[in-house]
C-alpha atoms as a PDB file:
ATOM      1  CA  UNK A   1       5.536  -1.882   6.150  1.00  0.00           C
ATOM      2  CA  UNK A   2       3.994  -0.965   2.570  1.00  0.00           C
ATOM      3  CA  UNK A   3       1.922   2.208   1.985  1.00  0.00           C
ATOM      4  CA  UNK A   4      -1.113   1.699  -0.929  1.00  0.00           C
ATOM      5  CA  UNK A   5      -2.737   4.488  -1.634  1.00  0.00           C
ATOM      6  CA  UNK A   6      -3.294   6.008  -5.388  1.00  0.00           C
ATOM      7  CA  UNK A   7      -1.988   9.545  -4.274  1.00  0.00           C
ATOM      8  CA  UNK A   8       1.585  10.248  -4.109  1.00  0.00           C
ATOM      9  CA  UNK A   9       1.298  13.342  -1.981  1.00  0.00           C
ATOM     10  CA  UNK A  10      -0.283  10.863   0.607  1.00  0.00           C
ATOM     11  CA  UNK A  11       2.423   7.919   0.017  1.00  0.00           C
ATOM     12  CA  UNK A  12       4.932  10.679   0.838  1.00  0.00           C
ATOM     13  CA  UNK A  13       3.631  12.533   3.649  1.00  0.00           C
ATOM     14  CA  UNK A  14       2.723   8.835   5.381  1.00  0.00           C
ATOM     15  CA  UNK A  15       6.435   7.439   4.625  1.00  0.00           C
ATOM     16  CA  UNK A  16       7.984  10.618   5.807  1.00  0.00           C
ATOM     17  CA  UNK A  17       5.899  10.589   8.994  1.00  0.00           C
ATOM     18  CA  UNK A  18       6.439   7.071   9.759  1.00  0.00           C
ATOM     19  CA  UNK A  19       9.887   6.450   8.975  1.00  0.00           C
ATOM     20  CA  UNK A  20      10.680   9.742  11.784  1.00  0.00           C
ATOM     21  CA  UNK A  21      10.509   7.118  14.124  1.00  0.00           C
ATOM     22  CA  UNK A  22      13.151   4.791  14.745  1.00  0.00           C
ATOM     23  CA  UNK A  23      11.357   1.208  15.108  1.00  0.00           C
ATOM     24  CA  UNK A  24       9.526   1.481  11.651  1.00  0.00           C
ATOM     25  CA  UNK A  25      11.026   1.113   7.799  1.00  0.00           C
ATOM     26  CA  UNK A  26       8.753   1.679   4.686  1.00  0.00           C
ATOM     27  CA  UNK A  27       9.833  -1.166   2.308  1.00  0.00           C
ATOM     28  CA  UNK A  28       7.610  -0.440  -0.324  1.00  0.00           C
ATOM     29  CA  UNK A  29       4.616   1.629  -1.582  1.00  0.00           C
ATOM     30  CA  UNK A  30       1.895   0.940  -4.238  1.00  0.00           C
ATOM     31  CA  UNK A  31      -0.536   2.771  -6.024  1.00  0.00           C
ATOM     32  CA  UNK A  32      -3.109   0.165  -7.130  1.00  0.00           C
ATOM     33  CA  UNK A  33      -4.414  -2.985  -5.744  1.00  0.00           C
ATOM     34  CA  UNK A  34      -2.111  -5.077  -8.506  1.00  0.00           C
ATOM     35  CA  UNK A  35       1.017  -3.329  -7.588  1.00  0.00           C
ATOM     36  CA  UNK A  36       0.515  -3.976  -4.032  1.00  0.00           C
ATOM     37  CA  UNK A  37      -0.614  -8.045  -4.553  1.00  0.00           C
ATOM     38  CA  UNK A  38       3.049  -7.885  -6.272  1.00  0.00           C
ATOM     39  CA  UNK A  39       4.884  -5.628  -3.595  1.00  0.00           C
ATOM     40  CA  UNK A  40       3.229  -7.982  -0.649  1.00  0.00           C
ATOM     41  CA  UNK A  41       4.360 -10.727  -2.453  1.00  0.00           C
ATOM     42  CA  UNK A  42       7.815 -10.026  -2.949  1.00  0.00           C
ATOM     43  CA  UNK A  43       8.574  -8.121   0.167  1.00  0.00           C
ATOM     44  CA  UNK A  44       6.174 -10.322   2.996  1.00  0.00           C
ATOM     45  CA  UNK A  45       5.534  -7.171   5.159  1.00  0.00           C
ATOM     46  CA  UNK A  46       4.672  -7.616   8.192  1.00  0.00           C
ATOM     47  CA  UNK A  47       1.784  -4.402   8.188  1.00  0.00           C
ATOM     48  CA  UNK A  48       0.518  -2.789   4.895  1.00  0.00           C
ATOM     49  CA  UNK A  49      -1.260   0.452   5.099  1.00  0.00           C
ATOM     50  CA  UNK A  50      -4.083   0.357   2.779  1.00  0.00           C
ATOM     51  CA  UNK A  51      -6.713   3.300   1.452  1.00  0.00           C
ATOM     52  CA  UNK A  52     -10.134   1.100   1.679  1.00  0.00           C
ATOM     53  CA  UNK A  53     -11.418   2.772  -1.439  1.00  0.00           C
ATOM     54  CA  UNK A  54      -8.674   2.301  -3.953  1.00  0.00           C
ATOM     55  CA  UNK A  55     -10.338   1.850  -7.196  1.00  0.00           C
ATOM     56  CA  UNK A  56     -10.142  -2.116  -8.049  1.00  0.00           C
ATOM     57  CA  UNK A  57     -10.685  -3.146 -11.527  1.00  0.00           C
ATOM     58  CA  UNK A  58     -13.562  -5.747 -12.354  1.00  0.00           C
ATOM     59  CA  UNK A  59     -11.133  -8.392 -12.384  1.00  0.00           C
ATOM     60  CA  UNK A  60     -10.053  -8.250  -9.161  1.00  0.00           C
ATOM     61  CA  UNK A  61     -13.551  -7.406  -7.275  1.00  0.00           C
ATOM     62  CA  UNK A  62     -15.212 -10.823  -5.527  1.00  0.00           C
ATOM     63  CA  UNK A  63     -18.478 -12.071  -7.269  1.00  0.00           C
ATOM     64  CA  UNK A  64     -21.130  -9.811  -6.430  1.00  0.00           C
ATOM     65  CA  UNK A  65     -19.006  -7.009  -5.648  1.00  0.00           C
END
């Protein structure tokens, strides 16, 4: 699983909360949509936990969005 979010305290509290349980492991967390594009990439999770209103920059936003 990887955690995106742009607050630590979040990340933290999420990861702690999750990983209490025996059949899930945290292999990464990101704080902005580039960092997790690279994390996802490199670690192929099987779940990512995203926040739906990370901040994006212009770059990465579809046409019209």
């Amino acid at each position: 699983m990887v955690i995106v979010d742009d607050h630590p305290l979040f990340r933290e509290g999420l990861r702690a909360a999750l990983e209490s349980t025996e059949d899930i492991r945290v292999v990464a967390e990101a704080e902005t949509v580039a960092a997790a594009l690279a994390v996802v990439a490199e670690q192929r999770p099987d779940v990512v936990v995203m926040d739906l209103s990370l901040p994006t920059p212009p770059a990465s936003r579809p046409p019209g969005g």
